[in-house]
Protein backbone atom coordinates (compact mmCIF):
# COMPACT_ATOMS: atom_id res chain seq x y z
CA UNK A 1 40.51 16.53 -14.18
CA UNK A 2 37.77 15.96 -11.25
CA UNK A 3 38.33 12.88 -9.59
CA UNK A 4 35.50 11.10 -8.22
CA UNK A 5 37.30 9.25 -5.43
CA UNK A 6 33.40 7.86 -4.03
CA UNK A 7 33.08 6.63 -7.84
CA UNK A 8 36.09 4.88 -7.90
CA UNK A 9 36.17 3.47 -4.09
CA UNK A 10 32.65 1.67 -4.90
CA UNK A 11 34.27 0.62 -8.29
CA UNK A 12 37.26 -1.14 -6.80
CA UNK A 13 36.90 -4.51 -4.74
CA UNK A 14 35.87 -4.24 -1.36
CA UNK A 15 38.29 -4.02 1.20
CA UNK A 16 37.27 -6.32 4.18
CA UNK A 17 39.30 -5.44 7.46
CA UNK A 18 39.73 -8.79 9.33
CA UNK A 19 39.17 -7.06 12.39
CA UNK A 20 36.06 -5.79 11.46
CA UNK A 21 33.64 -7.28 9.08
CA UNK A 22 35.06 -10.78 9.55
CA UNK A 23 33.24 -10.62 13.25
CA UNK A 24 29.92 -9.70 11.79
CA UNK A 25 27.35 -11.50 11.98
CA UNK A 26 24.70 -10.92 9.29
CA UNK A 27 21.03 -9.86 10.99
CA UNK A 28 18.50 -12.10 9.80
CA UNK A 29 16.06 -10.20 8.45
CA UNK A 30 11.98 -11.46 7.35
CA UNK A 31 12.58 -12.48 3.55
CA UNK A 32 12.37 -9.79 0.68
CA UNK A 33 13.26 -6.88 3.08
CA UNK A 34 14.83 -3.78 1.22
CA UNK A 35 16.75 -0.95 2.64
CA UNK A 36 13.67 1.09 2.44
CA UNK A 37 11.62 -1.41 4.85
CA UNK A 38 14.41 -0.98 7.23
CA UNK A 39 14.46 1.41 9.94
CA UNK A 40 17.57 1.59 12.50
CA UNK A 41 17.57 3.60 16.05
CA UNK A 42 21.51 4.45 17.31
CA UNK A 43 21.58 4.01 21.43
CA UNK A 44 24.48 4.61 23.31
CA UNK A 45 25.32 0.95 23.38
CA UNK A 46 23.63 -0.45 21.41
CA UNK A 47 21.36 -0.89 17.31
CA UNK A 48 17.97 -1.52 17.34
CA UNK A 49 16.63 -2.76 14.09
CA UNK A 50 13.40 -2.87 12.94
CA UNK A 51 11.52 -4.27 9.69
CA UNK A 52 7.83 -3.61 10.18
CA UNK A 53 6.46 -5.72 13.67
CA UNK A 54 10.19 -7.64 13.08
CA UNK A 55 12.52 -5.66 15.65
CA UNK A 56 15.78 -7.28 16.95
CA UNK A 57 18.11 -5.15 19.36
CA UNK A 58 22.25 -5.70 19.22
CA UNK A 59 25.59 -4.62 20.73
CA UNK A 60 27.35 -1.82 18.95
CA UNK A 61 29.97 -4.53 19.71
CA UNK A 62 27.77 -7.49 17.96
CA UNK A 63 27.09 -5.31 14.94
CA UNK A 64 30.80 -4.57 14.47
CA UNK A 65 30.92 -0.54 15.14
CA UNK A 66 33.51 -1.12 18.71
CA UNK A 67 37.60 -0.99 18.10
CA UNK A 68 38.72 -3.81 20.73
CA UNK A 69 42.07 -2.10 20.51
CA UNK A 70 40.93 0.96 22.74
CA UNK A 71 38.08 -1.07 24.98
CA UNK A 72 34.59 -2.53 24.63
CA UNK A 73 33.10 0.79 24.71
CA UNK A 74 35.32 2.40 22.69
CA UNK A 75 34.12 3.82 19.15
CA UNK A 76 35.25 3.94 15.75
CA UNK A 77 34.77 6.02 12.40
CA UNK A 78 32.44 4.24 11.02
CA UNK A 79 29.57 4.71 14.17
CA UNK A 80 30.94 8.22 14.32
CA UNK A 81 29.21 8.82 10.58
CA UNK A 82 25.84 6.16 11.37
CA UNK A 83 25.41 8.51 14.68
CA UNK A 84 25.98 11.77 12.18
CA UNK A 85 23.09 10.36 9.73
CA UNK A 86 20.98 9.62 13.05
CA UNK A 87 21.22 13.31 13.67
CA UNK A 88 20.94 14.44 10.45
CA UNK A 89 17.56 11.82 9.66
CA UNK A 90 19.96 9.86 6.87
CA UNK A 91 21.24 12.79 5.10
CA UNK A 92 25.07 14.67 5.00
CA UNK A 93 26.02 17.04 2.73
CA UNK A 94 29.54 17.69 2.49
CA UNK A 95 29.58 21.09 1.59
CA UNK A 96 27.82 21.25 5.17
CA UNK A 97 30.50 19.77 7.02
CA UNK A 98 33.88 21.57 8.26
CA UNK A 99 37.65 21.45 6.77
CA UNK A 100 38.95 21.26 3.20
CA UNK A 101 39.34 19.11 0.34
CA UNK A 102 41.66 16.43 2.55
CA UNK A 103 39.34 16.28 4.92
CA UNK A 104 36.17 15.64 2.58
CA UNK A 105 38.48 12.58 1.16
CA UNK A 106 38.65 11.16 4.23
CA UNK A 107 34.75 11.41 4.98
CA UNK A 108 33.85 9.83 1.75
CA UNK A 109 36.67 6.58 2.92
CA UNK A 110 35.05 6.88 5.90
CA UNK A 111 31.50 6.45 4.64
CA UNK A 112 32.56 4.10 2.09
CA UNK A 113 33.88 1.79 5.28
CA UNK A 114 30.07 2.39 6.43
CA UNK A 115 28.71 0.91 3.56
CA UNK A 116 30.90 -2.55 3.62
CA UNK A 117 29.79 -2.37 7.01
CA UNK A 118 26.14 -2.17 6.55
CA UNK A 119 26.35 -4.54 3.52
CA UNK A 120 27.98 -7.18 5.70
CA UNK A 121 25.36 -6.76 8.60
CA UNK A 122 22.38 -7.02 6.31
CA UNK A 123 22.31 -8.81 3.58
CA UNK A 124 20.37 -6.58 1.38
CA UNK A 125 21.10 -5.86 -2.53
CA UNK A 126 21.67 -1.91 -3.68
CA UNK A 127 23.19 0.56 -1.81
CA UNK A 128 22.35 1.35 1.79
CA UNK A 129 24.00 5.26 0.65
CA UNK A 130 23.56 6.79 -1.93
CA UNK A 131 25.64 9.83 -3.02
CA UNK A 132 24.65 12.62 -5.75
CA UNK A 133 27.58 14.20 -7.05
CA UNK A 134 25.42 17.43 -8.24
CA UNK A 135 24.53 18.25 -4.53
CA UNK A 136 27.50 16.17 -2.98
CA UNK A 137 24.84 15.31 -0.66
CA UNK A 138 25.11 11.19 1.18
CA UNK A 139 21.38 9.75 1.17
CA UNK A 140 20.83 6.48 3.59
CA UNK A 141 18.33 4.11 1.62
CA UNK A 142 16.79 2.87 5.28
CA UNK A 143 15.40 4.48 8.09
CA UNK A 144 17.78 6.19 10.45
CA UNK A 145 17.38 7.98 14.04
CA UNK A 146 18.98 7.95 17.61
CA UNK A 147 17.33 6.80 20.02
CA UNK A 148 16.23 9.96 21.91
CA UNK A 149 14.92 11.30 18.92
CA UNK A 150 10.91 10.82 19.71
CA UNK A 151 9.81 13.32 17.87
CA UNK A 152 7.54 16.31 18.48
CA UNK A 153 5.48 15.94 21.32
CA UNK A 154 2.39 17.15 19.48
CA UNK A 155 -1.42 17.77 21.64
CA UNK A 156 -4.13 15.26 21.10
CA UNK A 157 -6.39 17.08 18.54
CA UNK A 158 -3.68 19.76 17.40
CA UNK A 159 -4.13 20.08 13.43
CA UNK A 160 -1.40 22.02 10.87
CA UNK A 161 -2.91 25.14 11.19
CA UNK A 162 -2.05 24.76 14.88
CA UNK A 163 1.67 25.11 13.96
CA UNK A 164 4.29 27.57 13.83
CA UNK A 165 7.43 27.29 12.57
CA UNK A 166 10.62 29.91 12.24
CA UNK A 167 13.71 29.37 11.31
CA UNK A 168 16.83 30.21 13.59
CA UNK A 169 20.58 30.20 13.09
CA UNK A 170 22.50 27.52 12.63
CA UNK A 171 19.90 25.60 10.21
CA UNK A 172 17.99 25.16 13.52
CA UNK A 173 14.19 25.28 13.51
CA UNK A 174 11.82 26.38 16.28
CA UNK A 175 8.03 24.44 16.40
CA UNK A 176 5.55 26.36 18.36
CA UNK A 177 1.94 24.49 18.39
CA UNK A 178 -1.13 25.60 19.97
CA UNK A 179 -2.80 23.76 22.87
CA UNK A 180 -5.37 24.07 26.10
CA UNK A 181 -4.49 23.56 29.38
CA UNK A 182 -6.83 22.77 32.06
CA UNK A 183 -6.26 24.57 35.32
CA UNK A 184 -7.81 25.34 38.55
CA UNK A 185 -10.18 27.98 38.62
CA UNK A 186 -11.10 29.01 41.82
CA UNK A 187 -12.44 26.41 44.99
CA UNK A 188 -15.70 26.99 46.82
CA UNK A 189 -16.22 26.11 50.33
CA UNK A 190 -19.48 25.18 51.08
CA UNK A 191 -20.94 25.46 54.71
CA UNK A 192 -20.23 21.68 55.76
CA UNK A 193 -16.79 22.41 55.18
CA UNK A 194 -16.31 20.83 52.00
CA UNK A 195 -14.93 22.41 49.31
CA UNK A 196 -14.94 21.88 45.24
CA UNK A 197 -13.16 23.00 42.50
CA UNK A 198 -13.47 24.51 39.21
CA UNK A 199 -11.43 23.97 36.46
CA UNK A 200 -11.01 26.37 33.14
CA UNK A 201 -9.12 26.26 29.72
CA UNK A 202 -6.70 28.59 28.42
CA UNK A 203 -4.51 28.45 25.79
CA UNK A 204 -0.70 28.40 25.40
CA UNK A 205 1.79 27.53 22.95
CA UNK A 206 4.18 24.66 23.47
C-alpha cells in the first residue's frame, strides 16, 4: 500500500496552532488577487509582498514565521521551507533533498504547516502549493524570491546570442554574457601643458 500522507494531511481538518495562526493577521490584498498575481521577497527580517503597483512590507514576526519561545528573531520550520522555495524560485523536489523516508514525512508536515500558514495570511482560494505525486516535486502558485536575489546583471544592449551558459556540479549554472568596456587609451600632452584623453572599446565577458 503507498500512503499518500500530503493527500491525506490536506484531506483532514486543518490544524490551527494557537500560537501561530491565531496571531495572524490576514494582508489585505487589492480585490480579486490570485496566488499567481502575488509575488513575495524573503529578507532577513522581514516579507515584502507585492500584487502589481500594491506592495506592503511586514515583520517575519507580523506575518507569523517567529517562535516567541526562543526570541523575536528566532525562526521556525515553516520560514525554514518559504526561505528554501526563495532559493529554489518556488520549486522543491523531494527526491532532491537529503535523508530517508522519515525525514521526507516530516518535510511534507512541515510544508503542509506552510500552507495553513499562507492560507491564513492571505486570504486567497486554491492552493498556494501544489504537489505532483509523479515527480514528488512542491510547486508555489505565487511568486517567490529572497531578497538578494536581483537577478543577472545583464549589459544595456546585450541580446541571447550574447549568452553563454554551462552547466557545473552541483545543479549549479555558470552565465557568461558578452559586453564592451570603455577604457583609457592613451593621453596626449599638448604644448600648453594640457593634456586629453582617448578612450577605446574592447570586449570582455562578464
Amino acid at each position: 500500500m503507498d500512503v499518500d500522507l500530503d493527500y491525506i494531511e490536506d484531506a483532514l481538518p486543518r490544524e490551527r496552532g494557537p500560537e501561530k495562526l491565531n496571531s495572524i493577521r490576514s494582508v489585505a490584498l487589492p480585490e480579486g488577487t490570485a496566488w499567481a498575481d502575488l509575488t513575495l521577497e524573503v529578507a532577513d527580517t522581514a516579507l515584502l509582498v507585492s500584487v502589481g503597483a500594491f506592495e506592503k512590507e511586514m515583520s517575519l514576526e507580523q506575518a507569523g514565521f517567529v517562535d516567541g519561545r526562543q526570541g523575536e528573531t528566532a525562526s521556525d520550520r515553516p520560514l525554514h521551507f518559504l526561505r528554501l522555495f526563495a532559493t529554489r524560485h518556488g520549486r522543491i523536489v523531494l527526491s532532491e533533498l537529503p535523508g530517508g523516508e522519515p525525514e521526507k514525512s516530516r518535510i511534507q508536515k512541515q510544508i503542509s504547516t506552510l500552507r495553513s500558514r499562507l492560507r491564513s495570511l492571505f486570504a486567497i482560494g486554491e492552493e498556494p502549493i501544489t504537489y505532483d505525486k509523479a515527480s514528488g516535486e512542491y510547486s508555489c502558485s505565487f511568486g517567490i524570491q529572497l531578497s538578494a536575489d536581483q537577478g543577472f546583471p545583464t549589459p544595456a544592449g546585450a541580446s541571447w546570442l550574447d549568452f553563454r551558459f554551462e552547466e557545473l556540479a552541483g545543479g549549479r549554472l555558470a552565465v557568461g554574457v558578452k559586453s564592451k568596456e570603455l577604457f583609457r587609451a592613451r593621453q596626449i600632452q599638448r604644448d600648453d601643458g594640457r593634456g586629453t584623453t582617448e578612450a577605446a572599446e574592447r570586449e570582455e565577458r562578464i
